[in-house]
C-alpha atoms as a PDB file:
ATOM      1  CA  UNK A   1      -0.536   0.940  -2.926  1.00  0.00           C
ATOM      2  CA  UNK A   2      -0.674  -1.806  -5.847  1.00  0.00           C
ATOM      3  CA  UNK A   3       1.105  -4.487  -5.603  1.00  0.00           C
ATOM      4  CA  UNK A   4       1.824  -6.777  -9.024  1.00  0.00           C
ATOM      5  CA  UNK A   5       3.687  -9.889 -10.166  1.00  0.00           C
ATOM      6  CA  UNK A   6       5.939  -9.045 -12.713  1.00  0.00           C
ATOM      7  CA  UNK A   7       6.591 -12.183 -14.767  1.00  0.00           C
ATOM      8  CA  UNK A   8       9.288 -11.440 -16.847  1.00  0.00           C
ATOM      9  CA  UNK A   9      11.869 -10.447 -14.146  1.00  0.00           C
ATOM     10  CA  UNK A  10       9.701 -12.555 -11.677  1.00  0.00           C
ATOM     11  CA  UNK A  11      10.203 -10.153  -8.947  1.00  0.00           C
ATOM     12  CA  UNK A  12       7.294  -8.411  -7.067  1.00  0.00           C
ATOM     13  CA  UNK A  13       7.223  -4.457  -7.515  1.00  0.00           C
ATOM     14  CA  UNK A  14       5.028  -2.287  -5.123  1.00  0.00           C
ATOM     15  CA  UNK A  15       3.883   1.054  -6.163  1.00  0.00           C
ATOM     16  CA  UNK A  16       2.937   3.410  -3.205  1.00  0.00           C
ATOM     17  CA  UNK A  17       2.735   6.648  -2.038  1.00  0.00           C
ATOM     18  CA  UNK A  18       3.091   8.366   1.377  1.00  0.00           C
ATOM     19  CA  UNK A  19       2.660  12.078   2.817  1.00  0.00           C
ATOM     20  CA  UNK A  20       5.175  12.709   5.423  1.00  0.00           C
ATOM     21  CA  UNK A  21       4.419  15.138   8.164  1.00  0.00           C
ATOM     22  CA  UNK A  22       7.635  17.420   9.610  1.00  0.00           C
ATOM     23  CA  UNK A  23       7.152  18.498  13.551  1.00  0.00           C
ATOM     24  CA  UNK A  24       6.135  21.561  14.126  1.00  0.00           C
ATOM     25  CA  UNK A  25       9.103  23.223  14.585  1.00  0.00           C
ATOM     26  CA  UNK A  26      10.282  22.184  11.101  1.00  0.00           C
ATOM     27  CA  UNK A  27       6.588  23.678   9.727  1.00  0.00           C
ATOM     28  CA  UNK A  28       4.798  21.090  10.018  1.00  0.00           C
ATOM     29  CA  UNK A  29       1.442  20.784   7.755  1.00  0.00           C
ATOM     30  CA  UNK A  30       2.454  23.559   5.586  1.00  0.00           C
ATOM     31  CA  UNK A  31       5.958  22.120   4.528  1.00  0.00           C
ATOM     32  CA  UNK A  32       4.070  18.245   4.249  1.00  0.00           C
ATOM     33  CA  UNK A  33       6.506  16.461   1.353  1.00  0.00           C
ATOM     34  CA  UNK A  34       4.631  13.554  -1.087  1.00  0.00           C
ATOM     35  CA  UNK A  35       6.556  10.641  -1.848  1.00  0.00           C
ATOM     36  CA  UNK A  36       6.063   8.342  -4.233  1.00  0.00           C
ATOM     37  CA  UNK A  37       7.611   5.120  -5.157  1.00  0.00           C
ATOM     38  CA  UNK A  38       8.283   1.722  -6.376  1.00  0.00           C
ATOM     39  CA  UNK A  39       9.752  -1.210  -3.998  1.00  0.00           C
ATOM     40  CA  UNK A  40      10.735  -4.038  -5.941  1.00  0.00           C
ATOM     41  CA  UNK A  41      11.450  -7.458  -4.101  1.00  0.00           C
ATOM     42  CA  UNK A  42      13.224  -9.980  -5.701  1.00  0.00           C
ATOM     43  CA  UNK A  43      13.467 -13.621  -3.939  1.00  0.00           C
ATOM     44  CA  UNK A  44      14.544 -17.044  -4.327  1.00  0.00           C
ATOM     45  CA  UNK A  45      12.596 -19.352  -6.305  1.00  0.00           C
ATOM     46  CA  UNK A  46      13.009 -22.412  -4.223  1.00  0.00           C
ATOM     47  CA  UNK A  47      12.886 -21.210  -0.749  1.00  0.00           C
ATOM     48  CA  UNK A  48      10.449 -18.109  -1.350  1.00  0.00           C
ATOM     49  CA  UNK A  49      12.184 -15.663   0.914  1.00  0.00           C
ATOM     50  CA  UNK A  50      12.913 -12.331   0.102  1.00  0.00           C
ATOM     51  CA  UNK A  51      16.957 -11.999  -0.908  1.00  0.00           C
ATOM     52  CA  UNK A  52      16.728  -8.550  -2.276  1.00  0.00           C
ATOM     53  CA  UNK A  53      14.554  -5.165  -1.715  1.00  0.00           C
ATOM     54  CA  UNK A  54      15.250  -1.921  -3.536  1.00  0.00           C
ATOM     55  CA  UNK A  55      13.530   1.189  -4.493  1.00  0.00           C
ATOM     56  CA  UNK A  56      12.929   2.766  -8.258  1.00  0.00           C
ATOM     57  CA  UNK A  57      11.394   5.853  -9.587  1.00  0.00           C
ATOM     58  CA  UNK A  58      11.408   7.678  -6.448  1.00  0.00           C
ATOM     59  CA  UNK A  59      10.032  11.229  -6.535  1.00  0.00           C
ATOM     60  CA  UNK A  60       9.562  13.675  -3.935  1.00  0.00           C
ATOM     61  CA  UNK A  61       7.213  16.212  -4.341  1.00  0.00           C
ATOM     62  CA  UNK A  62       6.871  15.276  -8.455  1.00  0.00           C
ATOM     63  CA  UNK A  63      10.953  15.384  -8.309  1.00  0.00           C
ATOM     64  CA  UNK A  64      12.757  12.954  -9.065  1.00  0.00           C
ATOM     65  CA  UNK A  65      15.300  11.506  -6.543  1.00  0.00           C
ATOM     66  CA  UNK A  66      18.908  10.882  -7.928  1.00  0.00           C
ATOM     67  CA  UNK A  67      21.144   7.824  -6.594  1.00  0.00           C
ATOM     68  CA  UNK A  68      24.321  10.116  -5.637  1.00  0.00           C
ATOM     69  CA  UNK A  69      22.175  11.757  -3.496  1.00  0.00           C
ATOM     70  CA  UNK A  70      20.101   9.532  -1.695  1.00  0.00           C
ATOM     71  CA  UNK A  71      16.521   9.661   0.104  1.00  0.00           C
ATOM     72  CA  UNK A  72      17.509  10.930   3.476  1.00  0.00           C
ATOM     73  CA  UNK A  73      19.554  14.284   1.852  1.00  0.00           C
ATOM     74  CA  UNK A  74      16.393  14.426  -0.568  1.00  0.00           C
ATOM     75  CA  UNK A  75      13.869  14.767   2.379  1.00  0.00           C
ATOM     76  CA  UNK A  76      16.376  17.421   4.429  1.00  0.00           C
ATOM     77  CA  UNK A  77      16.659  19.695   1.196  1.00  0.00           C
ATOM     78  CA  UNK A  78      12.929  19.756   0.981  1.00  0.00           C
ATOM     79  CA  UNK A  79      12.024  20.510   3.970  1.00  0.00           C
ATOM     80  CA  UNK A  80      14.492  23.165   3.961  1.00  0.00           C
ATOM     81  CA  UNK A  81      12.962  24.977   0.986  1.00  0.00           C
ATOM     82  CA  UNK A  82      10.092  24.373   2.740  1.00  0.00           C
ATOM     83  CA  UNK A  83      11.015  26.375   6.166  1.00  0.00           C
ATOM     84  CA  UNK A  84      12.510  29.264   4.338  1.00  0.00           C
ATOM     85  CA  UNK A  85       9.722  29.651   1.608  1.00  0.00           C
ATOM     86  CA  UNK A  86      10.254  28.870  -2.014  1.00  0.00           C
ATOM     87  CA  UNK A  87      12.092  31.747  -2.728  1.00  0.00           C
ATOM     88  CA  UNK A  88      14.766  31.300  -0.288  1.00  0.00           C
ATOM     89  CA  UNK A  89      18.268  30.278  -1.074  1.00  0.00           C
END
């Protein structure tokens, strides 16, 4: 991950990446899905705690993840194509 202080809209803004792993039943290693992401944290300047967390440019295996659709239904839906091959629909 890399974490930076972004002055201008002085909120903090993780990049990071993660490989998730389905069970075996679901394919496991062979249907593996890379995720990658921004979390940006946005807090108040007096007391210092976090107020706000959210997450931008999320992709899931190099595709973009829209809003209406959400991270959860993104994940299912690839690890669908996944189980029933590429070609599948």
């Amino acid at each position: 991950f890399r974490l930076v202080y972004d002055c201008a809209r002085k909120s903090i803004r993780v990049s990071w990446n993660a490989i998730l792993v389905p069970r075996s039943i679901y394919g496991g290693i062979r249907n593996q899905l890379h995720v990658d992401g921004i979390s940006v944290y946005e807090f108040d300047r007096e007391s210092g705690l976090i107020n706000q967390h959210r997450v931008e440019h999320l992709l899931i295996n190099d595709a973009p993840v829209e809003a209406p659709q959400g991270i959860f239904r993104a994940i299912a839906g690839e690890a669908m194509v996944g189980l029933n091959g590429p070609d599948a629909e």
